[in-house]
Protein backbone atom coordinates (compact mmCIF):
# COMPACT_ATOMS: atom_id res chain seq x y z
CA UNK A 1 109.16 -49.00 62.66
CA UNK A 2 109.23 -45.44 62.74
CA UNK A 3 109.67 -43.70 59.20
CA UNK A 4 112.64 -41.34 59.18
CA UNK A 5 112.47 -37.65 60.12
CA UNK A 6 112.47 -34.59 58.00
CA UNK A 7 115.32 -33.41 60.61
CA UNK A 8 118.39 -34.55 59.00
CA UNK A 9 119.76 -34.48 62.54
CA UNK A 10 117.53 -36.01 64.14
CA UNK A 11 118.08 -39.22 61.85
CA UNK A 12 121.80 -38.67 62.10
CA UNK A 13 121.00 -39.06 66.32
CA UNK A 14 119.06 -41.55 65.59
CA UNK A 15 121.46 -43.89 64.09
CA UNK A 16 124.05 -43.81 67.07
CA UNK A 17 121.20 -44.19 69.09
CA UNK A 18 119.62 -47.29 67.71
CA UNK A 19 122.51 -48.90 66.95
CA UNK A 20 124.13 -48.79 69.73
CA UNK A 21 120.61 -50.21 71.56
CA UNK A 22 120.93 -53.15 68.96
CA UNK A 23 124.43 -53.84 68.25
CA UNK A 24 124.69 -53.27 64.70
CA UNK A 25 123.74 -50.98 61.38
CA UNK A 26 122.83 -51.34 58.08
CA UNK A 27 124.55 -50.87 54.52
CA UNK A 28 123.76 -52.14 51.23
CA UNK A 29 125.50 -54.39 49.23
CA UNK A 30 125.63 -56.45 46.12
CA UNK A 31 125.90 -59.70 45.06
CA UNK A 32 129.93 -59.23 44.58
CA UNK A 33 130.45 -57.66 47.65
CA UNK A 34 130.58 -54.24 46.66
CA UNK A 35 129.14 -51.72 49.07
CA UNK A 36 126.67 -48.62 47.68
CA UNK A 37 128.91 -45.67 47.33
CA UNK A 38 127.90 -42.07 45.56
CA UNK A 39 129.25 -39.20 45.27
CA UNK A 40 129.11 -36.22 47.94
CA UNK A 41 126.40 -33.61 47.43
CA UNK A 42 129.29 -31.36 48.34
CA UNK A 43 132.17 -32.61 46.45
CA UNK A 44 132.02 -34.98 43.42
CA UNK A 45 136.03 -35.92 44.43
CA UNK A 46 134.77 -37.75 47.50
CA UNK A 47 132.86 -40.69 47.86
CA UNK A 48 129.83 -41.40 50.47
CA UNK A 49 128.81 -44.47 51.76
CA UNK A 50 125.58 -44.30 53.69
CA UNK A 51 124.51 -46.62 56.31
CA UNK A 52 121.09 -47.43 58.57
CA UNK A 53 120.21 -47.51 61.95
CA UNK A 54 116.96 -50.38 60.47
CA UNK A 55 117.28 -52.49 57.50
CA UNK A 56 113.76 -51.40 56.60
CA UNK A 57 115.08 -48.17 56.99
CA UNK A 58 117.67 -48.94 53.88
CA UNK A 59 115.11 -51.58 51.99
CA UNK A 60 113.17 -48.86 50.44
CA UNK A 61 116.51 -47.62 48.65
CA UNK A 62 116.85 -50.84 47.15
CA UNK A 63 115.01 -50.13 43.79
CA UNK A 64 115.69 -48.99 40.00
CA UNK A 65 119.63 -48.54 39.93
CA UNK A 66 120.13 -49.53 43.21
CA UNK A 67 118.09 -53.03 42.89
CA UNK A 68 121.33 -55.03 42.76
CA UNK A 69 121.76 -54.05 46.35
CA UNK A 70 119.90 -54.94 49.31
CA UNK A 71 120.67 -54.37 53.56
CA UNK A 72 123.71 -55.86 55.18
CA UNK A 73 124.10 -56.06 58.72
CA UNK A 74 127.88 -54.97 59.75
CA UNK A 75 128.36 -55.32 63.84
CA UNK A 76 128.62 -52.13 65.70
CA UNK A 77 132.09 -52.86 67.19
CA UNK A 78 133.69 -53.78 63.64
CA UNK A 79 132.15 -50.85 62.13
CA UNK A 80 133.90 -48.56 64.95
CA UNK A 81 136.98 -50.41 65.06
CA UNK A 82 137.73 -51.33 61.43
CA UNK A 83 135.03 -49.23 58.90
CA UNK A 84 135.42 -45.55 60.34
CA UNK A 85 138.84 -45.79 60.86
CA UNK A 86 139.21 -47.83 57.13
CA UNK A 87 137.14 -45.27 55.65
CA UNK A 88 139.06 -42.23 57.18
CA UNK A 89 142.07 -43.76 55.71
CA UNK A 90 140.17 -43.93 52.41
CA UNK A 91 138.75 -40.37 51.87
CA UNK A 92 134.83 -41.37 52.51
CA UNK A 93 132.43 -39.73 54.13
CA UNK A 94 129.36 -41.39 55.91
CA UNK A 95 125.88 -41.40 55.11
CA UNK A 96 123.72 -41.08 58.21
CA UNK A 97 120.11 -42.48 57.50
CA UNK A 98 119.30 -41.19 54.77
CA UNK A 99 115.90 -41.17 53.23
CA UNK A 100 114.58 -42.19 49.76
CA UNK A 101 115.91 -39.54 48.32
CA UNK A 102 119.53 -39.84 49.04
CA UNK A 103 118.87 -37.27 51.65
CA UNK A 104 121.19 -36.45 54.99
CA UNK A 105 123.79 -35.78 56.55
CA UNK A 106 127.16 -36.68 55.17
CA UNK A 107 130.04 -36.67 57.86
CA UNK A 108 133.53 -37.60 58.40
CA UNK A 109 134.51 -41.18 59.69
CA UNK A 110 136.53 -39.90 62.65
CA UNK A 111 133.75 -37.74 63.61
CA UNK A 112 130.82 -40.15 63.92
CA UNK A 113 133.16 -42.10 65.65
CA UNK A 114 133.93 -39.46 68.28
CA UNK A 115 129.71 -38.95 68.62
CA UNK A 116 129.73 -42.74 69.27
CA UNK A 117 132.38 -42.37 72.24
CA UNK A 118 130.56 -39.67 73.67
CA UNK A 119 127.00 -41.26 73.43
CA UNK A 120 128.30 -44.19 74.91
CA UNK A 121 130.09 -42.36 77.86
């Protein structure tokens, strides 16, 4: 597995990328079902939820406060159909592959969606 890039755009690319080659990505959650969410690095009234292309990419997160959590596959056509669209409606932003330091870039739902149309066209 290839570590993550110091580009945050190139990580961004590489999350539609990868999962659209393997059907799914990655988010961690805890033993109650709750999904990791923090607050943007741009706005503290808006919540980000990040998500993986690997779950090795997300495992390393998984320590000190963030322990109760560990990688959850969603499917790729639930996450387009119901999670950007959910999340849009919710005020959240996205989280693309971020590193271990909470790093990268935070976008809008509707937006990552449209990226994911055009990479698959």
């Amino acid at each position: 597995m290839e570590p993550l890039s110091d580009d945050l755009h190139t990580n961004y690319d590489r999350l539609i990328i990868e999962s659209l080659d393997l059907g799914c990505l990655w988010g961690l959650c805890d033993e109650q079902g709750q999904w990791a969410l923090v607050e943007s690095s741009t706005d503290a009234t808006i919540g980000v939820m990040p998500f993986w292309s690997h779950a090795e990419l997300a495992t390393p997160l998984c320590c000190g406060e963030w322990s109760i959590y560990k990688p959850v596959a969603i499917e790729l056509e639930e996450f387009l159909d119901d999670w950007l669209p959910g999340m849009h409606t919710d005020v959240l932003m996205v989280g693309a592959n971020w590193n271990a330091e909470l790093e990268g870039r935070e976008i809008e739902p509707l937006d990552l969606l449209e990226d994911f149309d055009t990479e698959m066209q």
